[in-house]
Structures are given as C-alpha cells and as structure tokens.
PDB file of N, CA and C in Angstrom:
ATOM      1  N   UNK A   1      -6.384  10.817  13.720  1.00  0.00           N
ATOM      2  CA  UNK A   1      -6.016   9.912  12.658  1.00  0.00           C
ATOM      3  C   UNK A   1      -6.170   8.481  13.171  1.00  0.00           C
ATOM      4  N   UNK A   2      -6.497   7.345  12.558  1.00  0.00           N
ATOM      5  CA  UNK A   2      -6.848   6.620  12.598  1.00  0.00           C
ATOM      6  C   UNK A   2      -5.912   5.393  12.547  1.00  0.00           C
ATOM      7  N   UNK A   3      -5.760   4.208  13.638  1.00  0.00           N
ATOM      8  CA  UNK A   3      -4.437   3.439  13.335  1.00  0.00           C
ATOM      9  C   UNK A   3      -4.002   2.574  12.136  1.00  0.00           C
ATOM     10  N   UNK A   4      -3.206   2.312  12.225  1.00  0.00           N
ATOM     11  CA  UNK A   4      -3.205   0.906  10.780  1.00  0.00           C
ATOM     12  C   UNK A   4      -3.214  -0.413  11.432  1.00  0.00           C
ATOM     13  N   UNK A   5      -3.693  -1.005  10.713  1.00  0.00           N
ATOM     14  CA  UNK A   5      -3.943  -2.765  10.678  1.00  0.00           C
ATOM     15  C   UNK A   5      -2.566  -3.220  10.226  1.00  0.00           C
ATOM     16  N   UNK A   6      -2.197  -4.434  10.952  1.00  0.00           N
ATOM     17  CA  UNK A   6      -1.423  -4.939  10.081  1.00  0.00           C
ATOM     18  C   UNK A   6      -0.604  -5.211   8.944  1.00  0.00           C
ATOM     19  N   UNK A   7      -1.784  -5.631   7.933  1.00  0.00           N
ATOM     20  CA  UNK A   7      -1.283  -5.270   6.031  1.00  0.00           C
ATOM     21  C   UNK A   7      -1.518  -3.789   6.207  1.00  0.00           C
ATOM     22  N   UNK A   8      -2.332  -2.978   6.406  1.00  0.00           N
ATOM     23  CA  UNK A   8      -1.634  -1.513   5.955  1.00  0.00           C
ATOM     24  C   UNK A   8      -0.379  -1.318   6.179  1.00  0.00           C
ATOM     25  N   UNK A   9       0.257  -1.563   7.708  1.00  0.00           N
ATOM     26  CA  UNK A   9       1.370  -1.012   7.918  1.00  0.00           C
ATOM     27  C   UNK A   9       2.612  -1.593   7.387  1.00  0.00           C
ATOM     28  N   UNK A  10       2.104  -3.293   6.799  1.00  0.00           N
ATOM     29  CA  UNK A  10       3.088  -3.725   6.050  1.00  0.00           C
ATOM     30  C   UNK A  10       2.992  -2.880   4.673  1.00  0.00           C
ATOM     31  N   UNK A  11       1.924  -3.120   4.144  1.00  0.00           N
ATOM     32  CA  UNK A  11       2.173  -1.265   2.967  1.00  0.00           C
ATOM     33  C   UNK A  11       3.288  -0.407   3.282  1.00  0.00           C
ATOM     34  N   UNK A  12       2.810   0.122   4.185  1.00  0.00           N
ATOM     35  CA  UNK A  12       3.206   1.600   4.561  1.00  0.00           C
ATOM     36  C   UNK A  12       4.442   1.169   4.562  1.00  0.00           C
ATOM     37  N   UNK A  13       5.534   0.634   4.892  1.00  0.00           N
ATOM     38  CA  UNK A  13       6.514   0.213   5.178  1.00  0.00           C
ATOM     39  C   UNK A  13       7.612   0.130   3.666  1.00  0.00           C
ATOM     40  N   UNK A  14       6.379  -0.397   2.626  1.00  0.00           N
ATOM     41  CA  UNK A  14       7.079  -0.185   1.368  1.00  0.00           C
ATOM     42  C   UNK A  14       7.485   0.806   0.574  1.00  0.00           C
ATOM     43  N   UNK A  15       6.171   2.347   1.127  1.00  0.00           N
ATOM     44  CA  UNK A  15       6.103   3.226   0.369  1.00  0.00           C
ATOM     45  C   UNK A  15       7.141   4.068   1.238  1.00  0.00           C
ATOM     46  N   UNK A  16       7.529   3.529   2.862  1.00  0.00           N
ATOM     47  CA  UNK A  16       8.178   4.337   3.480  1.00  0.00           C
ATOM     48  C   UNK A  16       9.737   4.151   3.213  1.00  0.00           C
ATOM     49  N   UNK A  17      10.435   2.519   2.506  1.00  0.00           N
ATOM     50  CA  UNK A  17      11.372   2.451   2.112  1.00  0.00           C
ATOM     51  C   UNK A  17      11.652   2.877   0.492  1.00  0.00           C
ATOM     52  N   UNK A  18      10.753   2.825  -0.305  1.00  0.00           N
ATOM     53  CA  UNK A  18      10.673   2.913  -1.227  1.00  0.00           C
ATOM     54  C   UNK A  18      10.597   4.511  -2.318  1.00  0.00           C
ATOM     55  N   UNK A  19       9.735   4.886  -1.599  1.00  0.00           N
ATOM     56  CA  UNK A  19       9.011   6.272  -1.985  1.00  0.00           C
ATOM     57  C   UNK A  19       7.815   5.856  -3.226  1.00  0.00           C
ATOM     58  N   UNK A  20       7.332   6.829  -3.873  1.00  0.00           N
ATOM     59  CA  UNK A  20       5.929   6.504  -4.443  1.00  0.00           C
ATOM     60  C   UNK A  20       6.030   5.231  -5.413  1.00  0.00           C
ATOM     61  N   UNK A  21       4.785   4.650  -5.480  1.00  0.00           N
ATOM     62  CA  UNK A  21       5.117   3.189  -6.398  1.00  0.00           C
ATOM     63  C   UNK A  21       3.618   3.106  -6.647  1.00  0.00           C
ATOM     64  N   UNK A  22       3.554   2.312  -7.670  1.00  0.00           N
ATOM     65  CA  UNK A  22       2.222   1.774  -8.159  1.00  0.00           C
ATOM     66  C   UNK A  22       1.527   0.688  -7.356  1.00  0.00           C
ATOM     67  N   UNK A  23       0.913   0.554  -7.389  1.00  0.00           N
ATOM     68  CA  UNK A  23      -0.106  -1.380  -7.100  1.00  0.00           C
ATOM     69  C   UNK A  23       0.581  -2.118  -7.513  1.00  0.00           C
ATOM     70  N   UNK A  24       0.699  -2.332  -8.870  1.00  0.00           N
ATOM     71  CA  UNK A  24       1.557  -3.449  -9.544  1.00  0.00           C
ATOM     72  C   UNK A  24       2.569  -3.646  -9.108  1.00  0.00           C
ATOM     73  N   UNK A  25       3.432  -2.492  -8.814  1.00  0.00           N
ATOM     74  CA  UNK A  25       4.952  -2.885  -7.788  1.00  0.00           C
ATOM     75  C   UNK A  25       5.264  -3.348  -7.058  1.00  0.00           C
ATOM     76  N   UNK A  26       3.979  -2.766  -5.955  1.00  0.00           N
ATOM     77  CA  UNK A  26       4.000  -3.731  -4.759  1.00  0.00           C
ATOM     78  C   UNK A  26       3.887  -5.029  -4.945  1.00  0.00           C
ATOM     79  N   UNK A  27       3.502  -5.573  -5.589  1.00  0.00           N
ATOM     80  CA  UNK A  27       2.806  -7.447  -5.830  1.00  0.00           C
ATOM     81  C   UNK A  27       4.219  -7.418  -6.255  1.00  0.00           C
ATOM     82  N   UNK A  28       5.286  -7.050  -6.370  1.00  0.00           N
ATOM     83  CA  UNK A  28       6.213  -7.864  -6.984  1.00  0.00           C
ATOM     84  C   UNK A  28       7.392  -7.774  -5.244  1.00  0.00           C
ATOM     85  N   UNK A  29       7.256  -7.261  -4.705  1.00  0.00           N
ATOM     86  CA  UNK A  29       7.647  -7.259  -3.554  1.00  0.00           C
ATOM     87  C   UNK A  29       7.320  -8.687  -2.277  1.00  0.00           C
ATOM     88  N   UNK A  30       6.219  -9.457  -2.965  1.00  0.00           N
ATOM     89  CA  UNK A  30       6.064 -10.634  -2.332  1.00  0.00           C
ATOM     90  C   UNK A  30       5.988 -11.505  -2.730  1.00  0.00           C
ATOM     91  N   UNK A  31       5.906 -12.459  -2.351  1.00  0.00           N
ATOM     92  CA  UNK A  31       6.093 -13.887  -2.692  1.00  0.00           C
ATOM     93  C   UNK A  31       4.921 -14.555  -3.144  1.00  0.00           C
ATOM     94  N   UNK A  32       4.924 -16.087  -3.944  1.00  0.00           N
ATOM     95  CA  UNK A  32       3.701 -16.379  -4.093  1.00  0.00           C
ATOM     96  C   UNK A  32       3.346 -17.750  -3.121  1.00  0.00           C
ATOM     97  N   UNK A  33       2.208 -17.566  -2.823  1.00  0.00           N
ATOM     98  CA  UNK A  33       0.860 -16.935  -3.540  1.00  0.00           C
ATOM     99  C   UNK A  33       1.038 -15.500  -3.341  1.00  0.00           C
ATOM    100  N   UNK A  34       0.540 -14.342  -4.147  1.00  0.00           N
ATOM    101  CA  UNK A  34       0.814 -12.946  -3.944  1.00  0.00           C
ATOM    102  C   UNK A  34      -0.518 -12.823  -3.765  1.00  0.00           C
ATOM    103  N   UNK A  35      -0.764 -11.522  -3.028  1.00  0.00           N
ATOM    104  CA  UNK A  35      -1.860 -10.811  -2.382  1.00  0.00           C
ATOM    105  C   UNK A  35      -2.314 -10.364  -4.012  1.00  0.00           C
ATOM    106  N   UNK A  36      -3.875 -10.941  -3.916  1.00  0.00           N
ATOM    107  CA  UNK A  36      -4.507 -10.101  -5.206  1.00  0.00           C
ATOM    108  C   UNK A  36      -4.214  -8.442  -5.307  1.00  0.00           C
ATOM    109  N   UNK A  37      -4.752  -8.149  -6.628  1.00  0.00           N
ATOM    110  CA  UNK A  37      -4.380  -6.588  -6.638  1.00  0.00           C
ATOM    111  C   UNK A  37      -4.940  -6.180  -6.987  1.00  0.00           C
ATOM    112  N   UNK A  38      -6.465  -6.386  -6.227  1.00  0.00           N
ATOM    113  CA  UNK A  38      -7.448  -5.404  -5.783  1.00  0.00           C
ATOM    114  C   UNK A  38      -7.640  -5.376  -4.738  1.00  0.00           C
ATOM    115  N   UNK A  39      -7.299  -6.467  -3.625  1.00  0.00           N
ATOM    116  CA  UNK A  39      -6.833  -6.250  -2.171  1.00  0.00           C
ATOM    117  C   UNK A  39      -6.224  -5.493  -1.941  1.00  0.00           C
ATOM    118  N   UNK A  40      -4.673  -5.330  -2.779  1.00  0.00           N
ATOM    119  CA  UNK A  40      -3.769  -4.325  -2.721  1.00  0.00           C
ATOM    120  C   UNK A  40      -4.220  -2.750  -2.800  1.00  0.00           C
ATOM    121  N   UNK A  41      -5.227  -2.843  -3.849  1.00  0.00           N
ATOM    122  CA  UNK A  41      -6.117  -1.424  -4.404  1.00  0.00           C
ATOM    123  C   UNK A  41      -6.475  -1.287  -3.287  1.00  0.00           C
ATOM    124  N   UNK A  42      -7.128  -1.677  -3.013  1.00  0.00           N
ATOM    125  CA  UNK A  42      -8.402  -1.396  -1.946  1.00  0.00           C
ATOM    126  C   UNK A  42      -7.797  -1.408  -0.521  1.00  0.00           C
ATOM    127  N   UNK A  43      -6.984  -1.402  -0.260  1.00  0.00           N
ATOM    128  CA  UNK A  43      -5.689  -1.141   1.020  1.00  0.00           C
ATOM    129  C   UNK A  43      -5.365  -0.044   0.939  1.00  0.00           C
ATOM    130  N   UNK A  44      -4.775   0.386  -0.292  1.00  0.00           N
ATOM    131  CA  UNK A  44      -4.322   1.480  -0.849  1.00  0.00           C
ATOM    132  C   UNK A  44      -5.212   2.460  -0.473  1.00  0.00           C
ATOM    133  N   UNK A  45      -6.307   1.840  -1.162  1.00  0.00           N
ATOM    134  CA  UNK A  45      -7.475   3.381  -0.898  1.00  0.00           C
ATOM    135  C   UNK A  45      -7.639   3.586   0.239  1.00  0.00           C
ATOM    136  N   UNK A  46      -7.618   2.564   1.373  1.00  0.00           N
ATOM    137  CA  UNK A  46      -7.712   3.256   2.823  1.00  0.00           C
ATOM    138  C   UNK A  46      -6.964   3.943   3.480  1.00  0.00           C
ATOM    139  N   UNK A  47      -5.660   3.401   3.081  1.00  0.00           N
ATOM    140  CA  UNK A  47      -4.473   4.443   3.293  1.00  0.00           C
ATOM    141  C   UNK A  47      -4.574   5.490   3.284  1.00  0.00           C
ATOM    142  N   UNK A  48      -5.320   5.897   1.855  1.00  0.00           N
ATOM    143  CA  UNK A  48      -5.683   7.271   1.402  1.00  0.00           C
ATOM    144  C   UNK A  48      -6.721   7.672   2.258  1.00  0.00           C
ATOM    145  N   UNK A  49      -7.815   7.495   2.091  1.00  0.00           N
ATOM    146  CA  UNK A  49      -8.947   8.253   3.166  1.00  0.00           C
ATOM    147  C   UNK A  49      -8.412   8.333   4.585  1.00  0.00           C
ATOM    148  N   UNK A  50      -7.268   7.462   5.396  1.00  0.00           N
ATOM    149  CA  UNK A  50      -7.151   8.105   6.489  1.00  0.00           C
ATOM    150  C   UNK A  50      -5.657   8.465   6.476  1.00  0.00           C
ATOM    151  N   UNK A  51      -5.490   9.103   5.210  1.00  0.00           N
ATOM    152  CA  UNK A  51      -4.876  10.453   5.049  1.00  0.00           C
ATOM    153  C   UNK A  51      -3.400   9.955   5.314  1.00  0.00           C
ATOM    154  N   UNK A  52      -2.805   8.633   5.301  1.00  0.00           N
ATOM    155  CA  UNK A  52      -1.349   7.997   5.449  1.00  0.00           C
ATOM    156  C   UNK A  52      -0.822   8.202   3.733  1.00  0.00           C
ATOM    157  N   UNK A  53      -1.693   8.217   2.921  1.00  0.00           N
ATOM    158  CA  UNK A  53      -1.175   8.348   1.431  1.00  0.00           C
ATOM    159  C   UNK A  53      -1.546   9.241   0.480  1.00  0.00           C
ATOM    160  N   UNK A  54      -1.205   9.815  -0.487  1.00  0.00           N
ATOM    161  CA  UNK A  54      -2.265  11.137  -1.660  1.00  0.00           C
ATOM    162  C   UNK A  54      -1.454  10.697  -2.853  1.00  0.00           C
ATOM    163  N   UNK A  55      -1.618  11.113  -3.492  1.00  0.00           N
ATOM    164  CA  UNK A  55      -1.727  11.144  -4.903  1.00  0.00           C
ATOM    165  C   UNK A  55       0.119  11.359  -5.387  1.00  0.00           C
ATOM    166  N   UNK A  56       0.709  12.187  -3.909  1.00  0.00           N
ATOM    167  CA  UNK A  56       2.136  12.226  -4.665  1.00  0.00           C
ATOM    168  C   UNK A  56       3.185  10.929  -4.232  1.00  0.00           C
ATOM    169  N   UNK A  57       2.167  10.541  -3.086  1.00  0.00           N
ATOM    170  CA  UNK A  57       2.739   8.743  -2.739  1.00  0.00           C
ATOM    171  C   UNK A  57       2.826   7.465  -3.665  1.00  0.00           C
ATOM    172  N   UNK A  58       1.708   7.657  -4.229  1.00  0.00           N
ATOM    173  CA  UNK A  58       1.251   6.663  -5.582  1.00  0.00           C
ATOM    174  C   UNK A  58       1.767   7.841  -6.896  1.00  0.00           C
ATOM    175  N   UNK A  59       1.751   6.632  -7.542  1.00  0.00           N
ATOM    176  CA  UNK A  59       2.188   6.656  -9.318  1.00  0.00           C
ATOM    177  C   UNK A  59       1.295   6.851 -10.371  1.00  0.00           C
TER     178      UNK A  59
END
C-alpha cells in the first residue's frame, strides 16, 4: 500500500474522526480561502485507488 501525502492524510483524518461524508462536507471543515472541490474530488479519488477509501467511506 502506498503512503499518503500530506493533504491526503489531512483527509483521512476527517473521514477517520468523522465517519463517511461527502466532498461538499469536507469544504466546510476549512477555512477560507477553501480548497476547491475538485481538488478535494480528485484527492478523494486517490484515496480510493490506493485502497484508504470505498464507496462505504463516502456518501
């Protein structure tokens, strides 16, 4: 398995206090300027391909 970067693991950190949540949720978890949210997407999806997230993590 493959490590996390930084912003992933700040992700990971949300879904690990949190439990499953959308994209949109997360952006409300930071401050502005907020991280676009297709950055967020597209974080997300890596999460997923190296297998840290699936389908019952997300919303």
């Amino acid at each position: 398995m493959k490590g996390l970067t930084a912003k992933e693991e700040e992700l990971m950190a949300f879904f690990w206090e949190k439990g499953p949540l959308f994209v949109k949720e997360i952006l409300t978890f930071y401050d502005d300027p907020k991280t676009h949210f297709n950055t967020l997407s597209t974080i997300v999806r890596g999460l997923e391909e190296k297998r840290y997230l699936n389908q019952i993590n997300l919303l």
